[in-house]
C-alpha atoms as a PDB file:
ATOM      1  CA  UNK A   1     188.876   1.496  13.382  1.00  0.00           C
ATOM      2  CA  UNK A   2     189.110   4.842  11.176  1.00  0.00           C
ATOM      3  CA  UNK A   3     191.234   5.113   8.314  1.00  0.00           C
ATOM      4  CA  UNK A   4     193.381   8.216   8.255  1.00  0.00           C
ATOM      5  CA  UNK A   5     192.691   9.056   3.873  1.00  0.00           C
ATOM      6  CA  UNK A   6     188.887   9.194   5.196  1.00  0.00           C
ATOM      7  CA  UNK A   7     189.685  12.481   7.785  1.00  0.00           C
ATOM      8  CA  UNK A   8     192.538  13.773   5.858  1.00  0.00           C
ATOM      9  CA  UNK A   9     190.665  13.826   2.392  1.00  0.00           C
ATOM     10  CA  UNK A  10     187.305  13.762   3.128  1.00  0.00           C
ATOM     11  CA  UNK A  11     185.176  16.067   0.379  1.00  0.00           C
ATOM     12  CA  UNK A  12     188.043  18.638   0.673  1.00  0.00           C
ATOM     13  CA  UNK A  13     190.131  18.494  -2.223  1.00  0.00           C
ATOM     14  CA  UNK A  14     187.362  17.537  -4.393  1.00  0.00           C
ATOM     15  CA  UNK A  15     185.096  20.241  -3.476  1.00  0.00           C
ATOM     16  CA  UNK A  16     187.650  23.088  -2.841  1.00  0.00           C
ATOM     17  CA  UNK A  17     186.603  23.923   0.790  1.00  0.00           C
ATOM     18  CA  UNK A  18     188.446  26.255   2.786  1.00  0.00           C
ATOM     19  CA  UNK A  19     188.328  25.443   6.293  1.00  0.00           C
ATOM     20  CA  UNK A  20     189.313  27.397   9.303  1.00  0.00           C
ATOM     21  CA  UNK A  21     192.879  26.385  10.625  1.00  0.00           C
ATOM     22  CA  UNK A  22     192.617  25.772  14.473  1.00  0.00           C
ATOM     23  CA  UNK A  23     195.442  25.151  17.025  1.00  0.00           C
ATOM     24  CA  UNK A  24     194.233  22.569  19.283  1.00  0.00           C
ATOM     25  CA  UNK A  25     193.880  19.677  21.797  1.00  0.00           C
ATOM     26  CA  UNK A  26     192.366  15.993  19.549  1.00  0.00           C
ATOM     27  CA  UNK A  27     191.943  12.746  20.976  1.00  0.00           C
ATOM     28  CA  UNK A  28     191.122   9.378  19.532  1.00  0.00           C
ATOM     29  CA  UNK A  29     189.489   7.201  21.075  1.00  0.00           C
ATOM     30  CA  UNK A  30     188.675   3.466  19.568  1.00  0.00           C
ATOM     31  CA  UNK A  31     186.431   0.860  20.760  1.00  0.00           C
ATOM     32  CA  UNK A  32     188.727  -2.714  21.557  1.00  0.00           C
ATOM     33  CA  UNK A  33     187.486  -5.302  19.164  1.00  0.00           C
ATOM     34  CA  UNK A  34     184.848  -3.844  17.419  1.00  0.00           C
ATOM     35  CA  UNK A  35     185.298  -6.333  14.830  1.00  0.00           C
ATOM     36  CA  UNK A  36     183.055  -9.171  16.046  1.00  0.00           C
ATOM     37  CA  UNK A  37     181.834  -7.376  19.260  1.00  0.00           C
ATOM     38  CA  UNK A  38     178.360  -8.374  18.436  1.00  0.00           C
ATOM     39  CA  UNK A  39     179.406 -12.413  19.462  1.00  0.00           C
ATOM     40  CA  UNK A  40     180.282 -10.553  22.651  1.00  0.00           C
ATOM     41  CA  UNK A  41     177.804  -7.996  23.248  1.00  0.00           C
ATOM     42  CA  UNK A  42     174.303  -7.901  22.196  1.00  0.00           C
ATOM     43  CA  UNK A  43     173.732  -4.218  21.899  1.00  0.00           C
ATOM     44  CA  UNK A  44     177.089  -2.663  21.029  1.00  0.00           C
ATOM     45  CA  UNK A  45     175.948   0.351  19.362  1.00  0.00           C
ATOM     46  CA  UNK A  46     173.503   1.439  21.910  1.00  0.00           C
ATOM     47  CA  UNK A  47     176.542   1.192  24.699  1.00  0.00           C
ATOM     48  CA  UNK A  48     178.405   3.420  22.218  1.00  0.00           C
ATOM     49  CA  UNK A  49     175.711   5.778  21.810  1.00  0.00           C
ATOM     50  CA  UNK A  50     175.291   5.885  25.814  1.00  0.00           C
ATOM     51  CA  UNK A  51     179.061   7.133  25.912  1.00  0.00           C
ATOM     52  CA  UNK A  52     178.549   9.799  23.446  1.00  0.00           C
ATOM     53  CA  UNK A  53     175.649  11.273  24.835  1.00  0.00           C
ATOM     54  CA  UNK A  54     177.279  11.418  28.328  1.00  0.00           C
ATOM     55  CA  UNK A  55     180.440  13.264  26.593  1.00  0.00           C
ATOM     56  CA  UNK A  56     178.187  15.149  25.102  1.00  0.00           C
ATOM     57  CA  UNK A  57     176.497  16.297  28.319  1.00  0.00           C
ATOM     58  CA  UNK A  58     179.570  16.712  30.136  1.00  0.00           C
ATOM     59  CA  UNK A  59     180.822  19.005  27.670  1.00  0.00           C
ATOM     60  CA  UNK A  60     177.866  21.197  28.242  1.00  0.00           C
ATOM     61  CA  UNK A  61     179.271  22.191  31.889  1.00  0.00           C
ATOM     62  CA  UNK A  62     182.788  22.479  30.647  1.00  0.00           C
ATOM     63  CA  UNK A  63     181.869  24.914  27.196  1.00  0.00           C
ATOM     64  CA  UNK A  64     180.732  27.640  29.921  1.00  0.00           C
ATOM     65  CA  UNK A  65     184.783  28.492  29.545  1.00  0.00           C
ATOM     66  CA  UNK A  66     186.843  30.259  26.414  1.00  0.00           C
ATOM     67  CA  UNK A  67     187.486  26.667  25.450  1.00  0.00           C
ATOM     68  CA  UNK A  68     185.194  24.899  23.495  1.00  0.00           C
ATOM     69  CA  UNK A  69     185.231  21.274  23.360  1.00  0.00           C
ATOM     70  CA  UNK A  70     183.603  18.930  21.034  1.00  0.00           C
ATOM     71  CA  UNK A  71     182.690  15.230  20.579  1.00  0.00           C
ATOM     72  CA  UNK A  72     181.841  13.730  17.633  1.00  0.00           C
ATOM     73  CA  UNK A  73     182.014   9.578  15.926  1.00  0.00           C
ATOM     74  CA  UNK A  74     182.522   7.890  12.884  1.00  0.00           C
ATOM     75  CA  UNK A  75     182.024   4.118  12.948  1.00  0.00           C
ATOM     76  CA  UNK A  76     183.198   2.963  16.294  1.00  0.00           C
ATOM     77  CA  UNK A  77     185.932   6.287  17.118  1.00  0.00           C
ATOM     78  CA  UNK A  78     184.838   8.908  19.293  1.00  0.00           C
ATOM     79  CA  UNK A  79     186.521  12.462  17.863  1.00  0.00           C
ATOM     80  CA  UNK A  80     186.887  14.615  21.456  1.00  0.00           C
ATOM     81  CA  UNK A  81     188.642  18.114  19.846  1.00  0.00           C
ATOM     82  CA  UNK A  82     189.214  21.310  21.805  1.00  0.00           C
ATOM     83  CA  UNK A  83     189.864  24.313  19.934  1.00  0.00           C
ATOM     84  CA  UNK A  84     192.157  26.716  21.995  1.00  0.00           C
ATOM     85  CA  UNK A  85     192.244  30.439  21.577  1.00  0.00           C
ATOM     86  CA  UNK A  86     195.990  30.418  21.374  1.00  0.00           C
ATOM     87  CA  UNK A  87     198.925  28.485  22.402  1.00  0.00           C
ATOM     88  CA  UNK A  88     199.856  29.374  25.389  1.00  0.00           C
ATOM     89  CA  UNK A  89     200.663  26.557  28.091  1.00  0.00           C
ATOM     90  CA  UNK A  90     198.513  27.153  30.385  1.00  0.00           C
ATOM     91  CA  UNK A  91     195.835  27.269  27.512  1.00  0.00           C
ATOM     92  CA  UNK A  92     196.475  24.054  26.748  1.00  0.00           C
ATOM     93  CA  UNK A  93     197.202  22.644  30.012  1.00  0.00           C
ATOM     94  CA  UNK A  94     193.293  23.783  30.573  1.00  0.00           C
ATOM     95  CA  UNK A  95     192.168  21.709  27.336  1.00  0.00           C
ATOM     96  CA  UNK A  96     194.616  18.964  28.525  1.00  0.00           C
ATOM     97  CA  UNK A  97     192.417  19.061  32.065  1.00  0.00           C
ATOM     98  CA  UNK A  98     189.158  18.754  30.037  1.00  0.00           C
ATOM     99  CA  UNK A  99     190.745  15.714  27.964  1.00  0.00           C
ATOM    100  CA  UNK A 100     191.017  14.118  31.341  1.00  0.00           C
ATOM    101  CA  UNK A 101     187.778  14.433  32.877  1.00  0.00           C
ATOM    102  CA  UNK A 102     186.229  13.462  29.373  1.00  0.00           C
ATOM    103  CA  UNK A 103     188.570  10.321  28.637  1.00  0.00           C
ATOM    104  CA  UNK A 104     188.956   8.989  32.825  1.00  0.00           C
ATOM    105  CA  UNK A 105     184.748   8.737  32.701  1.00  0.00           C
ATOM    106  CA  UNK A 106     184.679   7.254  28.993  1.00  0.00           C
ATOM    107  CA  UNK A 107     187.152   4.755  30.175  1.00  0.00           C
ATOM    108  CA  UNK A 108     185.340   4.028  33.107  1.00  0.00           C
ATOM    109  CA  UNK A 109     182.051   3.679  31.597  1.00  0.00           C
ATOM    110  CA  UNK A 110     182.981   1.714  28.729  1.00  0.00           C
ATOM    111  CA  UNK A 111     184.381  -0.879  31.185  1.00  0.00           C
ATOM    112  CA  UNK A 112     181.191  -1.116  32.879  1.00  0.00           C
ATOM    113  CA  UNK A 113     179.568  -1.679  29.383  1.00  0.00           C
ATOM    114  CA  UNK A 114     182.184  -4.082  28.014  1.00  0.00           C
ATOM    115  CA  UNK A 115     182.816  -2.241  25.214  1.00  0.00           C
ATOM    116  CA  UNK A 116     186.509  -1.118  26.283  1.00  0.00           C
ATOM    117  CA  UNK A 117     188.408   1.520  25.082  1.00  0.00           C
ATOM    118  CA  UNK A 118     191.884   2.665  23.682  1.00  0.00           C
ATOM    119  CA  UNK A 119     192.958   6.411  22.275  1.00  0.00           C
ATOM    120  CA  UNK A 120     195.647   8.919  22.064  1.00  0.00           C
ATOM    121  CA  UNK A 121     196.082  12.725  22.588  1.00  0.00           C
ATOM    122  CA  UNK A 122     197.899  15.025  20.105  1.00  0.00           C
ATOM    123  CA  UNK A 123     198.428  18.976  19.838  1.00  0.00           C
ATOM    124  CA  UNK A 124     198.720  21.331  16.581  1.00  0.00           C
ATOM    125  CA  UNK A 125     196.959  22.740  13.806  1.00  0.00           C
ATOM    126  CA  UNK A 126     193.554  21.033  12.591  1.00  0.00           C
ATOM    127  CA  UNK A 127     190.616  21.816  10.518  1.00  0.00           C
ATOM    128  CA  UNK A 128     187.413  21.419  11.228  1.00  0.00           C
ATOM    129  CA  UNK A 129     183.843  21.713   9.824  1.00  0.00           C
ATOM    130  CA  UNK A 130     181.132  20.429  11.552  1.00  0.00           C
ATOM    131  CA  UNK A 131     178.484  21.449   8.728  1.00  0.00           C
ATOM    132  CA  UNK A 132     180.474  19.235   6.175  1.00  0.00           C
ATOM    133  CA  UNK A 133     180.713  15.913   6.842  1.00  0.00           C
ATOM    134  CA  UNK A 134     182.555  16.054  10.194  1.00  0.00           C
ATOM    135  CA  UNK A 135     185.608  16.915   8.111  1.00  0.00           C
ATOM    136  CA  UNK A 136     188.693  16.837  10.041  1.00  0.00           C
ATOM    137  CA  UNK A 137     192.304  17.180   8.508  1.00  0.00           C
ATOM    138  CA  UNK A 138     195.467  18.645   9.357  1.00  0.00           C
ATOM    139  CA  UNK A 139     198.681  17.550  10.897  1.00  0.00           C
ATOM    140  CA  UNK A 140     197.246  17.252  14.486  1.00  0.00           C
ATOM    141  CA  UNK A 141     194.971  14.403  12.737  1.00  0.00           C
ATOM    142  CA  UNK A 142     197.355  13.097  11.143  1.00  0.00           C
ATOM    143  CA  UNK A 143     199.774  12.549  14.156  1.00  0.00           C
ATOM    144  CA  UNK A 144     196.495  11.380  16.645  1.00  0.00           C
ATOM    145  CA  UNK A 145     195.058   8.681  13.536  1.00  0.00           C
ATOM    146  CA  UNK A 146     198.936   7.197  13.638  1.00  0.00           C
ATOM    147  CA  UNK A 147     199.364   6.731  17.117  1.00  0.00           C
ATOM    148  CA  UNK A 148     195.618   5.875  18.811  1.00  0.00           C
ATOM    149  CA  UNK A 149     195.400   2.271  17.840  1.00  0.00           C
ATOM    150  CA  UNK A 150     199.163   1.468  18.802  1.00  0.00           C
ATOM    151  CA  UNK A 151     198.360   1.163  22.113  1.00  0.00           C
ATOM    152  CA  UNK A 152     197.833  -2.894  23.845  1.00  0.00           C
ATOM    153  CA  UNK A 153     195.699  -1.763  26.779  1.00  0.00           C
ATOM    154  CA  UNK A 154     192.796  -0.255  27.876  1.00  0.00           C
ATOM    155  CA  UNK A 155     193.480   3.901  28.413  1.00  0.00           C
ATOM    156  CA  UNK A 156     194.916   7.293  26.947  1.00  0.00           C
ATOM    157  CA  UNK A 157     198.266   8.476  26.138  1.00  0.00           C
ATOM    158  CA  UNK A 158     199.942  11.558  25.129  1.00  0.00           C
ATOM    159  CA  UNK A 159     201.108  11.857  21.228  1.00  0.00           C
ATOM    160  CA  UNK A 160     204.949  13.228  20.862  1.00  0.00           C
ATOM    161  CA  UNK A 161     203.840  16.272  19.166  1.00  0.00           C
ATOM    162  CA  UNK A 162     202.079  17.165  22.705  1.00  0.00           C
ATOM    163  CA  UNK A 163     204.494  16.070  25.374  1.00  0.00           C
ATOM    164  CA  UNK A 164     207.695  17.585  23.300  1.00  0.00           C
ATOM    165  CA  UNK A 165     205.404  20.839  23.314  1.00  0.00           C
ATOM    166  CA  UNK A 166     204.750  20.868  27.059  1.00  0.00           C
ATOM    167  CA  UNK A 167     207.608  22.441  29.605  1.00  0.00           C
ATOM    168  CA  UNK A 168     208.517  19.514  32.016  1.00  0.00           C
ATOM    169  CA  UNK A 169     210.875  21.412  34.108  1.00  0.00           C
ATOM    170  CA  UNK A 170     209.548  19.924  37.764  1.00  0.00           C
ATOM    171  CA  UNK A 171     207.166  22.528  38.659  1.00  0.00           C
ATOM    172  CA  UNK A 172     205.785  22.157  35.345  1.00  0.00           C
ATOM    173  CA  UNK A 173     205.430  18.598  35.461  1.00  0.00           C
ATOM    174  CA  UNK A 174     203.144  18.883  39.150  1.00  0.00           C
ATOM    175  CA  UNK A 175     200.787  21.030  36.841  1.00  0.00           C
ATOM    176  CA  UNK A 176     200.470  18.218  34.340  1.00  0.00           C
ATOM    177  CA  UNK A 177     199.865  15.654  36.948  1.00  0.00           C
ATOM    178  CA  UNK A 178     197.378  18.063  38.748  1.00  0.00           C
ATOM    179  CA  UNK A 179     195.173  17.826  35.405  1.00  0.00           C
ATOM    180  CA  UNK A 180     195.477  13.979  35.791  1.00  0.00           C
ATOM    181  CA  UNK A 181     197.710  13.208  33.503  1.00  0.00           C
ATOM    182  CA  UNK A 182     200.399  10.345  34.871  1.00  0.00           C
ATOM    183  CA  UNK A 183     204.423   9.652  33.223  1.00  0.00           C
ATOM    184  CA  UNK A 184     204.486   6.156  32.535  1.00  0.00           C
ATOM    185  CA  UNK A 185     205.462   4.005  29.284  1.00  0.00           C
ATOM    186  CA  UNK A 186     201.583   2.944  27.616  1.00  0.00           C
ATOM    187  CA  UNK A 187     202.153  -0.765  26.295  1.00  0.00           C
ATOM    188  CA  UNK A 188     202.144  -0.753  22.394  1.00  0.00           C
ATOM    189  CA  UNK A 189     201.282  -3.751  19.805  1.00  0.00           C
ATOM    190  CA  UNK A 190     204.526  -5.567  18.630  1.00  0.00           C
ATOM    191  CA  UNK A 191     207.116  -3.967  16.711  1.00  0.00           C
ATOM    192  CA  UNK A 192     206.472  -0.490  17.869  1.00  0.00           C
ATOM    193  CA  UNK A 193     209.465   0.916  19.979  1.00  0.00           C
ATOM    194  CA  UNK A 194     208.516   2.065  22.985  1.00  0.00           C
ATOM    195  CA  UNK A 195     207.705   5.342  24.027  1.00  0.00           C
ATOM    196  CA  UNK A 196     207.121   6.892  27.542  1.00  0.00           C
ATOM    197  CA  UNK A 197     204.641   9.369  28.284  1.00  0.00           C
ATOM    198  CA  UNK A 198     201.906  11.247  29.981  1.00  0.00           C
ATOM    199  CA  UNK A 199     198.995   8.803  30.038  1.00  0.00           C
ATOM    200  CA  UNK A 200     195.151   9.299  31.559  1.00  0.00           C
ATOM    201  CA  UNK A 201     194.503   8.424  34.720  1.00  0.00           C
ATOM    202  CA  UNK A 202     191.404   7.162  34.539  1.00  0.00           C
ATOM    203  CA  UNK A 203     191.291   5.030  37.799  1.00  0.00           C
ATOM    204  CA  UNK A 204     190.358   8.181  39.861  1.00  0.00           C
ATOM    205  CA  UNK A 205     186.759   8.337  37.897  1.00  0.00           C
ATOM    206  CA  UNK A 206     186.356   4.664  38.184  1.00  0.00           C
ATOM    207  CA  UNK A 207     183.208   3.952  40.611  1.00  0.00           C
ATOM    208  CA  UNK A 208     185.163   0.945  42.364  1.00  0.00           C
ATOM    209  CA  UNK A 209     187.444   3.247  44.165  1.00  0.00           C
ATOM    210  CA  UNK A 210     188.472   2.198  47.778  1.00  0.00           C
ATOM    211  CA  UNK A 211     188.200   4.740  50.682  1.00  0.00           C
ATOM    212  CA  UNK A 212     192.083   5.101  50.573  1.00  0.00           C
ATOM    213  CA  UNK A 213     192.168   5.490  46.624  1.00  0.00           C
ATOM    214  CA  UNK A 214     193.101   2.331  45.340  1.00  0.00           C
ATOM    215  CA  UNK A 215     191.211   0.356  43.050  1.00  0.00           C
ATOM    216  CA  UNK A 216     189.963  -3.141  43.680  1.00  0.00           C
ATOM    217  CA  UNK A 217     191.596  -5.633  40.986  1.00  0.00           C
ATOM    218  CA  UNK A 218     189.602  -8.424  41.191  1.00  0.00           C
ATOM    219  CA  UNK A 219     186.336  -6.301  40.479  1.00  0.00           C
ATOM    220  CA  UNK A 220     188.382  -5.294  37.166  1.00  0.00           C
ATOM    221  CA  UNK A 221     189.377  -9.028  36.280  1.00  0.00           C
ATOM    222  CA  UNK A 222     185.104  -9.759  36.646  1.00  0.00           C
ATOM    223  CA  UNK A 223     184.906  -7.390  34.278  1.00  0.00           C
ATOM    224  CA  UNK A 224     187.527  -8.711  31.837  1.00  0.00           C
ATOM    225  CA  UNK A 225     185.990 -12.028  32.101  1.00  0.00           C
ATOM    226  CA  UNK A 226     182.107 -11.288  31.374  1.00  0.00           C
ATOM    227  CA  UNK A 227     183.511  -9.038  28.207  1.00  0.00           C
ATOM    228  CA  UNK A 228     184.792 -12.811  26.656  1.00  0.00           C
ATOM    229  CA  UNK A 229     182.603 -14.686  28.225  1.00  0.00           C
ATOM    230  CA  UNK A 230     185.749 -16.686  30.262  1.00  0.00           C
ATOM    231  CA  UNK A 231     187.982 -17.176  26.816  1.00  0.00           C
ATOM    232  CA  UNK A 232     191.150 -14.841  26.158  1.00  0.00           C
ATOM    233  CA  UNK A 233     193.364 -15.982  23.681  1.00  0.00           C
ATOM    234  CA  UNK A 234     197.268 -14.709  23.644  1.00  0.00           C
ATOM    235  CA  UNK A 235     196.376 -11.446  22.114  1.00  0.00           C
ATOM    236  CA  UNK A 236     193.376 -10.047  23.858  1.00  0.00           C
ATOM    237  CA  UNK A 237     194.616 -10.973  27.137  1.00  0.00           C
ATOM    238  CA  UNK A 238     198.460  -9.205  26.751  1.00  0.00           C
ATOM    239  CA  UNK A 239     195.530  -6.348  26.230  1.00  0.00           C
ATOM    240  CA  UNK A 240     193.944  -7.159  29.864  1.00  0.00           C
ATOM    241  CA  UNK A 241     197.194  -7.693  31.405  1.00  0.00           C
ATOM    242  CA  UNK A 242     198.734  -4.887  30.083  1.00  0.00           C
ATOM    243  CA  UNK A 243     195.779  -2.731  31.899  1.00  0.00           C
ATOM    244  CA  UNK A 244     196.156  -4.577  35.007  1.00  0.00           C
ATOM    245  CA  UNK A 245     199.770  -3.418  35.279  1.00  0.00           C
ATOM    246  CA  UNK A 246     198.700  -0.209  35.086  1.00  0.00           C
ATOM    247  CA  UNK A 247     196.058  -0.130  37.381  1.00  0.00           C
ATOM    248  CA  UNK A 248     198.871  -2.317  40.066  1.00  0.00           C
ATOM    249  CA  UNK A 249     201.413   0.807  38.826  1.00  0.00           C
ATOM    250  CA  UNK A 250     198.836   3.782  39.804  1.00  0.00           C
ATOM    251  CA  UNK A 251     197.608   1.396  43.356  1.00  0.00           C
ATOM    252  CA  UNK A 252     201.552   1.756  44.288  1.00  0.00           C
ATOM    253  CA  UNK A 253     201.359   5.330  43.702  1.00  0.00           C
ATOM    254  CA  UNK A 254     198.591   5.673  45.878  1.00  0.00           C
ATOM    255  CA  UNK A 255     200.092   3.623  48.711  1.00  0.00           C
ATOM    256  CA  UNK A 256     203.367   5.587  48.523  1.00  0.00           C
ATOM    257  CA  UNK A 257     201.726   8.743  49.395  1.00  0.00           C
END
């Protein structure tokens, strides 16, 4: 968990920096019950650190284009942040595409680890500098740090501030869904309304894909089962369930093609 004072007022204020405004792509992305995870997992940070350093390496590939992406952490939330050389849609459609290949094999991964995780997208202005502190602020922050631990489930949605922003007249919405990015309604915590948008589909990087795309359930459920060691109580399993749906949702998809 990050608090959103420690990104938005970070050394800036009290040491007058002036940081470069940047229009970009940010996503959160939070580990699921980091609090206690070491009852549950006997090397938590070095899972964590395994998921960086393969973000880090995919990046590598993808920074050969005008759009640079980073990754960075603090405590248990991975920072993924794409700075775009202007605003144009199809500018940020490519960032959106990069957000997607990033997110779908963190996801994936971090199942395989048992150290699940949980993260939103936003879109706007944000300032950045990597030789001070990891400072992030901005309202892009802002809106990201409000919405990424909302979400009761394992995967990636899309903040308002970035669907509202994208065209999603129907040709428009085939290019969204060609960068892997899926409508549905992401299952929140209790007493937040609900909200549908475009969410990650991850299930397409998962390694337990079947030859005609779907994904096997039950492998999933193993998986859910070794991460609490056969107990769920009411609210981690709404979390499990809630993921299961999805991946029954996207399986339907499939089979309707």
């Amino acid at each position: 968990m990050l608090h959103r004072e420690s990104l938005r007022y970070n050394n800036v204020h009290e040491h007058g920096l002036r940081l470069p405004q940047i229009p970009g792509v940010i996503t959160f992305l939070d580990v699921m019950g980091w609090k206690g995870i070491w009852q549950r997992n006997p090397s938590p940070i070095e899972e964590l650190i395994k998921i960086i350093q393969r973000l880090q390496d995919n990046t590598k590939e993808i920074n050969k284009s005008k759009i640079i992406t980073k990754v960075e952490i603090i405590s248990d939330t991975i920072i993924i942040h794409s700075g775009l050389p202007n605003r144009k849609e199809q500018t940020v459609l490519s960032a959106l595409q990069t957000h997607y290949d990033l997110c779908s094999n963190a996801i994936a991964q971090s199942i395989e680890q048992h150290i699940p995780l949980r993260g939103a997208t936003s879109f706007g202005v944000y300032y950045y500098n990597q030789d001070y502190s990891n400072t992030f602020v901005g309202p892009a922050i802002d809106e990201v740090a409000s919405w990424y631990e909302t979400a009761d489930w394992i995967g990636v949605f899309m903040t308002p501030s970035l669907r509202y922003y994208l065209n999603e007249s129907k040709e428009n919405v085939s290019r969204i869904e060609k960068c892997g990015w899926v409508i549905y309604q992401p299952p929140f915590k209790p007493g937040i309304d609900k909200y549908t948008s475009y969410c990650v589909d991850w299930l397409k990087k998962y390694p337990y894909v079947s030859d005609n795309g779907e994904i096997n359930i039950e492998t999933i459920k193993k998986h859910f089962w070794e991460m609490n060691f056969g107990v769920f109580t009411q609210q981690i399993t709404s979390k499990y369930e809630n993921t299961l749906k999805f991946i029954s949702e996207m399986n339907k998809k499939t089979q309707d093609k």
